[in-house]
Structure formats: structure tokens, C-alpha cells
Protein backbone atom coordinates (compact mmCIF):
# COMPACT_ATOMS: atom_id res chain seq x y z
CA UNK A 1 0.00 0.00 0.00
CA UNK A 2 1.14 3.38 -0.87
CA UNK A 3 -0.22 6.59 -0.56
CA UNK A 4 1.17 10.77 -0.32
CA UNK A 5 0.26 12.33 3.02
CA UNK A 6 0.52 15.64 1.89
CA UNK A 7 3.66 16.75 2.97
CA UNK A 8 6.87 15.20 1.06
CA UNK A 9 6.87 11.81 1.65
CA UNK A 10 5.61 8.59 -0.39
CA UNK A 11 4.46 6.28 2.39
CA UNK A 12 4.82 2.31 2.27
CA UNK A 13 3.19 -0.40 3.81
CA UNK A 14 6.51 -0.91 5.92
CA UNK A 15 6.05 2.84 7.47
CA UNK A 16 2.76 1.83 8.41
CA UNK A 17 3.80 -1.09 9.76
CA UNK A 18 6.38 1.17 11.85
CA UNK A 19 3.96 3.84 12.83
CA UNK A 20 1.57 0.87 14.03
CA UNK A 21 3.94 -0.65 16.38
CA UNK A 22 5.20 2.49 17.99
CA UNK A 23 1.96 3.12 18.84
CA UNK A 24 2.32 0.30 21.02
CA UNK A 25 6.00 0.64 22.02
CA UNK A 26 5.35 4.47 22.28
CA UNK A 27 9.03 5.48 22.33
CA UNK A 28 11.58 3.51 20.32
CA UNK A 29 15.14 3.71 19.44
CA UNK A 30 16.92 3.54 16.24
CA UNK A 31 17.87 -0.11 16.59
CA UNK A 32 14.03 -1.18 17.66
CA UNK A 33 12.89 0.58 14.66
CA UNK A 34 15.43 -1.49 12.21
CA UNK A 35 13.90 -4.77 14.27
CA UNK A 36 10.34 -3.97 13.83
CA UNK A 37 9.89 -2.49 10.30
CA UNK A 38 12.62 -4.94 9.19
CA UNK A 39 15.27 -2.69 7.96
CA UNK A 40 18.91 -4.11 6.72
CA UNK A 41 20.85 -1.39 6.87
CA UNK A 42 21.48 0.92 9.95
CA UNK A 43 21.66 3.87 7.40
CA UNK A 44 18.01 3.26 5.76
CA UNK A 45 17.06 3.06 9.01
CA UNK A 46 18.50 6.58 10.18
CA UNK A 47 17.31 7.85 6.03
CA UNK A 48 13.87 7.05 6.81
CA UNK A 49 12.83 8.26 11.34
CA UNK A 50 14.38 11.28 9.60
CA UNK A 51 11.72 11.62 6.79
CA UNK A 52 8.52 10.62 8.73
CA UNK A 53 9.96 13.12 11.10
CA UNK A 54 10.05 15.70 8.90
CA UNK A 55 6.53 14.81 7.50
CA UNK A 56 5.20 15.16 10.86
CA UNK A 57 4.30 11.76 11.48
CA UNK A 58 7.37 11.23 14.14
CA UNK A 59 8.71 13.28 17.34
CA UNK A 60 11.80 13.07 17.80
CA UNK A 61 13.71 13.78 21.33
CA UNK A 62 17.47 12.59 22.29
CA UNK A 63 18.75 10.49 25.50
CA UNK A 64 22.08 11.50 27.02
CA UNK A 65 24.21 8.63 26.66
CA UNK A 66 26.58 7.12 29.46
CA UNK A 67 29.60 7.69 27.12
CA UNK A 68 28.51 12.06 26.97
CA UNK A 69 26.69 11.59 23.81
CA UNK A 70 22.70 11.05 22.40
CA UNK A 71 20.73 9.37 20.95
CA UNK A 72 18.03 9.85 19.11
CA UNK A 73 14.40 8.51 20.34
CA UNK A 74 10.84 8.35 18.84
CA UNK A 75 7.13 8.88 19.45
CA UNK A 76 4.09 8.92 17.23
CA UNK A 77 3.05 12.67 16.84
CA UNK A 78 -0.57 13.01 16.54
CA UNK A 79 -0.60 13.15 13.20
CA UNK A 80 1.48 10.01 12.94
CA UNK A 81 -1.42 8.45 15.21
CA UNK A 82 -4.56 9.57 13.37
CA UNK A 83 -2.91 8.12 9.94
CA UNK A 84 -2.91 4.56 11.35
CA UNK A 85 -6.17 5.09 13.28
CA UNK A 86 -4.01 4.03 16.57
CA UNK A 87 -4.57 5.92 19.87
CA UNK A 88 -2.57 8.89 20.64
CA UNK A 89 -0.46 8.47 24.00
CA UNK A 90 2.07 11.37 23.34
CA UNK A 91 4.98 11.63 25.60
CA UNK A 92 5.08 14.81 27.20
CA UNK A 93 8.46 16.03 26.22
CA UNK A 94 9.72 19.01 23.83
CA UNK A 95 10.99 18.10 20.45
CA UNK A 96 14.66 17.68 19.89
CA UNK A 97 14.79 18.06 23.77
CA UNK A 98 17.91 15.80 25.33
CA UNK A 99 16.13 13.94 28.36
CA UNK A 100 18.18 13.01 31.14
CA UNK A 101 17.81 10.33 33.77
CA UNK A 102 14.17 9.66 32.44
CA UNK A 103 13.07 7.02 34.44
CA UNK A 104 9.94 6.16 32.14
CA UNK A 105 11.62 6.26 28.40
CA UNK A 106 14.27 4.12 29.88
CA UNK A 107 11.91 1.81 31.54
CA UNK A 108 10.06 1.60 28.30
CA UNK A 109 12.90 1.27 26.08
CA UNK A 110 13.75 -1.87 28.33
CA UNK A 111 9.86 -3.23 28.28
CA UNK A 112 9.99 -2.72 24.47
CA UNK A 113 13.20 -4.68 23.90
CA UNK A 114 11.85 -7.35 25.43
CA UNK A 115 8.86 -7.36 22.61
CA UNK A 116 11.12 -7.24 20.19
CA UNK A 117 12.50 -10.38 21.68
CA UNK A 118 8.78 -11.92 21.61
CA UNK A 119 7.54 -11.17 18.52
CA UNK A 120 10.76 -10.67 15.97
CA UNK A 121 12.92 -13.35 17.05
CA UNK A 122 13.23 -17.29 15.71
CA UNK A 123 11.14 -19.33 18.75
CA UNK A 124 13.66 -21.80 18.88
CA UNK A 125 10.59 -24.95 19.08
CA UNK A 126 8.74 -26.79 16.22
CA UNK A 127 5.04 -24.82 15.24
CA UNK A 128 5.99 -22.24 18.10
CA UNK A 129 4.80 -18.77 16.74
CA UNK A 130 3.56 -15.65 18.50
CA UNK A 131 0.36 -14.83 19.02
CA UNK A 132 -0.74 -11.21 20.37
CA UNK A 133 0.81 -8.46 22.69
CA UNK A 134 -1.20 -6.55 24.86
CA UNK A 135 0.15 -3.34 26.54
CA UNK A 136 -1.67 -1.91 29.44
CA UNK A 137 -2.65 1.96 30.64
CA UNK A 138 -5.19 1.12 33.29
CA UNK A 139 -5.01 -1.98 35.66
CA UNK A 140 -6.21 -5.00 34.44
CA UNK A 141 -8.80 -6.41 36.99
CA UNK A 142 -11.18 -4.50 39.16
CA UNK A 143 -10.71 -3.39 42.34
CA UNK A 144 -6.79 -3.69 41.54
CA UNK A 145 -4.11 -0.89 41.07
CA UNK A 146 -1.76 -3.40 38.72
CA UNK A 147 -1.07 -2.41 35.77
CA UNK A 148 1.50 -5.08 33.88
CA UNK A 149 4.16 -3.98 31.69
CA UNK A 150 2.87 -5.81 28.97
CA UNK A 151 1.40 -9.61 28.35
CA UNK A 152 2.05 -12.50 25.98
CA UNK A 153 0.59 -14.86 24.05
CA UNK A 154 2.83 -17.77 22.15
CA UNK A 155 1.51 -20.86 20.69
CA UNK A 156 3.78 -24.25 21.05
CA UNK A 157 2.77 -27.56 20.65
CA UNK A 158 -0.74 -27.67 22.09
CA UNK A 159 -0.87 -25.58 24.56
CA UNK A 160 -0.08 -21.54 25.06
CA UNK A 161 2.09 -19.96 27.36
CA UNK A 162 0.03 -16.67 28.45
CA UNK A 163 2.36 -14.62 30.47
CA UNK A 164 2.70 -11.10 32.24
CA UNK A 165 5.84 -8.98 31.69
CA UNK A 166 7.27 -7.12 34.68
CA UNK A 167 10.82 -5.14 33.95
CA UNK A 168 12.52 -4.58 37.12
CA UNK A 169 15.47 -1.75 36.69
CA UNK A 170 15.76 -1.52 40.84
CA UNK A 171 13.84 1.27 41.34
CA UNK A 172 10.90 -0.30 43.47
CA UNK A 173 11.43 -1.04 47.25
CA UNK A 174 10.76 -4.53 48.37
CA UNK A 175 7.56 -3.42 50.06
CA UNK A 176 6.51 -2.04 46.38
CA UNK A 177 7.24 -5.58 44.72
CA UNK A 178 5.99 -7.44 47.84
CA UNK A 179 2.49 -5.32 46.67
CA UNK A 180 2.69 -6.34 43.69
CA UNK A 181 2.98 -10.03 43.62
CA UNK A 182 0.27 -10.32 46.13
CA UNK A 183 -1.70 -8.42 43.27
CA UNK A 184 -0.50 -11.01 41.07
CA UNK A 185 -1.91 -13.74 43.46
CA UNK A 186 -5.13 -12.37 44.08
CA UNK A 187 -6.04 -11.96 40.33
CA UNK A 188 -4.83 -15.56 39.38
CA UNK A 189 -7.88 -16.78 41.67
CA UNK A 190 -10.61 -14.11 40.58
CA UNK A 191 -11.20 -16.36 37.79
CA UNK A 192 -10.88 -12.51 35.96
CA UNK A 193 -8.11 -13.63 33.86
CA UNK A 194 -9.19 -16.15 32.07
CA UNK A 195 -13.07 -14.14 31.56
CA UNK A 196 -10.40 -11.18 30.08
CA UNK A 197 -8.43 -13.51 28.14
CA UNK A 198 -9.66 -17.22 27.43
CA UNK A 199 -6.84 -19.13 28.91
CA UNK A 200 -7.20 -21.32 32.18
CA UNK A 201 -4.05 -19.49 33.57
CA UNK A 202 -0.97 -17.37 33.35
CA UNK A 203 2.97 -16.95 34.31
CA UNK A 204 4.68 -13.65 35.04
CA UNK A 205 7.72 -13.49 33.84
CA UNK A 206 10.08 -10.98 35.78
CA UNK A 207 13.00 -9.25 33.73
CA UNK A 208 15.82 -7.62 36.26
CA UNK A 209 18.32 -5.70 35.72
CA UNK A 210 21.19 -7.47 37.35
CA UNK A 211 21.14 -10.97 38.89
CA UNK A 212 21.49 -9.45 42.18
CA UNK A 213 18.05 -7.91 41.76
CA UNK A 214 16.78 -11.05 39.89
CA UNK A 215 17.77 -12.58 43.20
CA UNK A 216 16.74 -10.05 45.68
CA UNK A 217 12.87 -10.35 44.03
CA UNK A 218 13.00 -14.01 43.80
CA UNK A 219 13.52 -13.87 47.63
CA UNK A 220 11.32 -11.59 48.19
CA UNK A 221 8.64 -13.41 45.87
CA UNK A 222 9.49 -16.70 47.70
CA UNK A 223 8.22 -15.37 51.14
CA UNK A 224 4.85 -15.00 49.73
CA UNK A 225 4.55 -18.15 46.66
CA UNK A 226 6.78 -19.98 44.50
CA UNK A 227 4.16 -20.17 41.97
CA UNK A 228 3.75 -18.10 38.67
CA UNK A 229 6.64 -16.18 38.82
CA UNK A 230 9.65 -16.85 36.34
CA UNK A 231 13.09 -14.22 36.70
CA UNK A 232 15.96 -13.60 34.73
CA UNK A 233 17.69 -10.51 33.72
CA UNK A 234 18.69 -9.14 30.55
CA UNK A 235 21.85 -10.10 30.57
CA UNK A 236 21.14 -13.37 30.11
CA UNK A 237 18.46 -12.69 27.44
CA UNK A 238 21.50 -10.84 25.87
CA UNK A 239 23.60 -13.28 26.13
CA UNK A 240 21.52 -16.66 25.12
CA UNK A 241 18.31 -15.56 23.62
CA UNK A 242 15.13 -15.53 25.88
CA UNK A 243 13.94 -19.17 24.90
CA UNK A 244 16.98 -20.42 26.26
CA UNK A 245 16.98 -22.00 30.18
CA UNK A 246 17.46 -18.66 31.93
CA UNK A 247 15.17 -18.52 33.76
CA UNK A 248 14.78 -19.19 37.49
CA UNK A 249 12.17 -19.81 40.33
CA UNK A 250 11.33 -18.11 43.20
CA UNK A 251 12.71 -21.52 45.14
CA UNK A 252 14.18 -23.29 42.75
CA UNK A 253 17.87 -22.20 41.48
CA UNK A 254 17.91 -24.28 38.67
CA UNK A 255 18.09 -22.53 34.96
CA UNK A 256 14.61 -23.28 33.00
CA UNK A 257 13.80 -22.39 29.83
CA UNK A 258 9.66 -21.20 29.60
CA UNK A 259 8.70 -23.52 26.83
């Protein structure tokens, strides 16, 4: 599909495709754009953020890098939005505007890397594919304040592994994630989740940044269950691909893999 917005650029079905999915990823990165709109080459890549930002269809802002310099970040303007009829969840930040230690684009740069993972990757198992993401801006039962950082759907064999996402980059006290599993725990016996969602029952899968924090959760986790909850960290996911056995139990030290 093709079509002229008005303003300079011939779109394609692949900047659709783009615009689509940062509607759901909200603020992306050059290297999660090249993953989801399947670019090969880092300079396309760069050729074409810059031309749906100039057409108005991107904002652009910058993150201060660890090394003193930026990169560049995106977000569906609102024109961007209304084009591929997807809600408009703007960040609230200036244009071209260098953001510094914020704590939400780097959270969600983290959650979205971990989609990429999900959805653009090989699943490593015969007939596995992905199914559907589903990101969350209100919590997801009633009578609850927990709102997920995304969940997951992937077929395999027979059966379907339906899973939360929490990313855990240390800034919650232990009271916080103590909350938050017992959230977890009440909503896996309203019998809401599987009304919401059509599957008998569900994992959450817990992404650290460190194994020190993987650990420091899994103990905290363990005081209360050791059921539903799966941790790694990305360094592992990094390192062997999230499919591989990385991940861990609240009582159980053993490496797993979650299919």
C-alpha cells in the first residue's frame, strides 16, 4: 500500500507497519525501529525516522548517553497516530529536547526490547509462533491498582504460554514488589483472567536488571509463593536468547527455559 500524506513523503506499507507498532512501544530507538519495520541497513534506518519526522508523522527527542553523547528517540506525533487510526499516548516532552535520567523512556525502552525479543525473534521450538501483545494503561482487573508492563501470548505444541511482563530496573522497594505479587496472586484466583483472556491461567515473567536484583525479588517473591513467577535478567536474554533455560524460580535455582 502506498499513498502521499501531503507533505513530502511517499508512504509504504513498511512505514505503516512502523507507525503501528510504535503506537504500542510508544518510544523507540533507532535499533528497535530497524527490528520492527525490518530494515537491513542501519543507514536506511537513520534515512527514513528522519523523513517521517520531517513529515510530521514522528517526534523526535534525544537520551544522554553514558559515554557524553545522544541518541536519538521516537514517538508517534498526533498526526502520525490519526494516519494509522491508533490511539494517541504522546509523551510529554519538547521536540529535539535531550532527556536526562528519564526514568519512564528508559523503563520503556527496556519493556519494548523485550517485545522485540517476543515477537521478531526465531522461537527456537517446532510450530511455536507468536500470538498477540497486549500493553496496558489502566489496571487489568477491578478493584486492583496493577497495571503489567505488557502480556504474551505464544503458541507451542498444544498448549499456550500466556504470560505477564514485569521489567525490574531496581527502582521499586521490596515493600513495592511485595504489593505487587500479592496483586499477582489475588487476580490468578478471581477467575478474571481467564473471563479477560480465554486461557485457564498465566505466568509472570520478571525481567531484572542485574542478577542481584533477579535474586533479591525471587527472595522476596518466595516469602509470599513460588508459583507463577519466572526471573531472569537481561543479561542473560543478551547473552543466550530468551527461549533459552534462563530462567529461574522463586525456590528453585535451577536454569529453566519457559517452553
Amino acid at each position: 500500500m502506498t499513498g502521499n500524506n501531503g507533505r513530502g513523503i511517499v508512504l509504504q506499507e513498511r512505514d505503516r507497519h512502523l507507525l503501528r507498532e510504535i503506537a504500542v512501544m510508544r518510544v523507540i530507538d533507532r535499533e528497535q525501529a530497524k527490528c520492527v519495520a525490518g530494515f537491513g541497513s542501519t543507514t536506511r534506518t537513520n534515512n527514513r525516522l528522519l523523513a517521517l519526522t520531517r513529515a510530521g508523522l514522528l517526534r523526535r527527542f534525544f537520551q544522554g548517553t553514558t559515554a557524553g553523547g545522544k541518541k536519538a528517540l521516537y514517538a508517534l506525533s498526533q498526526t502520525g497516530a490519526n494516519l494509522v487510526s491508533a490511539p494517541y499516548r504522546g509523551l510529554r516532552r519538547s521536540r529535539d529536547e535531550i532527556l536526562v535520567a528519564d526514568f519512564f523512556v528508559t523503563h520503556q525502552l527496556s519493556v519494548n526490547q523485550i517485545y522485540c525479543a517476543l515477537k521478531y525473534q526465531p522461537i527456537p521450538f517446532p510450530d511455536a509462533r507468536f500470538l498477540r501483545w497486549v500493553s496496558f494503561h489502566n489496571p487489568i482487573g477491578s478493584g486492583s491498582s496493577l497495571i503489567p508492563d505488557g502480556y504474551v501470548e505464544v503458541a507451542v505444541a498444544n498448549k499456550i504460554l500466556a504470560a505477564f511482563l514485569e521489567v525490574d530496573l531496581g527502582h521499586e522497594s521490596r515493600a513495592v514488589w511485595k504489593t505487587k505479587v500479592q496483586a499477582y496472586l489475588r487476580y490468578a484466583v478471581t477467575g478474571d483472567f481467564a473471563k479477560q483472556n480465554g486461557q485457564p491461567q498465566f505466568r509472570a515473567l520478571v525481567v531484572a536488571n542485574s542478577e542481584r536484583r533477579m535474586n533479591s525479588l525471587r527472595v522476596a517473591t518466595a516469602e509470599l509463593t513460588d508459583k507463577i513467577f519466572w526471573f531472569t535478567e537481561f543479561e542473560s536474554i543478551n547473552r543466550d536468547c530468551l527461549w533459552s533455560p534462563i530462567w529461574r524460580r522463586p525456590k528453585d535455582d535451577r536454569r529453566q527455559s519457559l517452553l
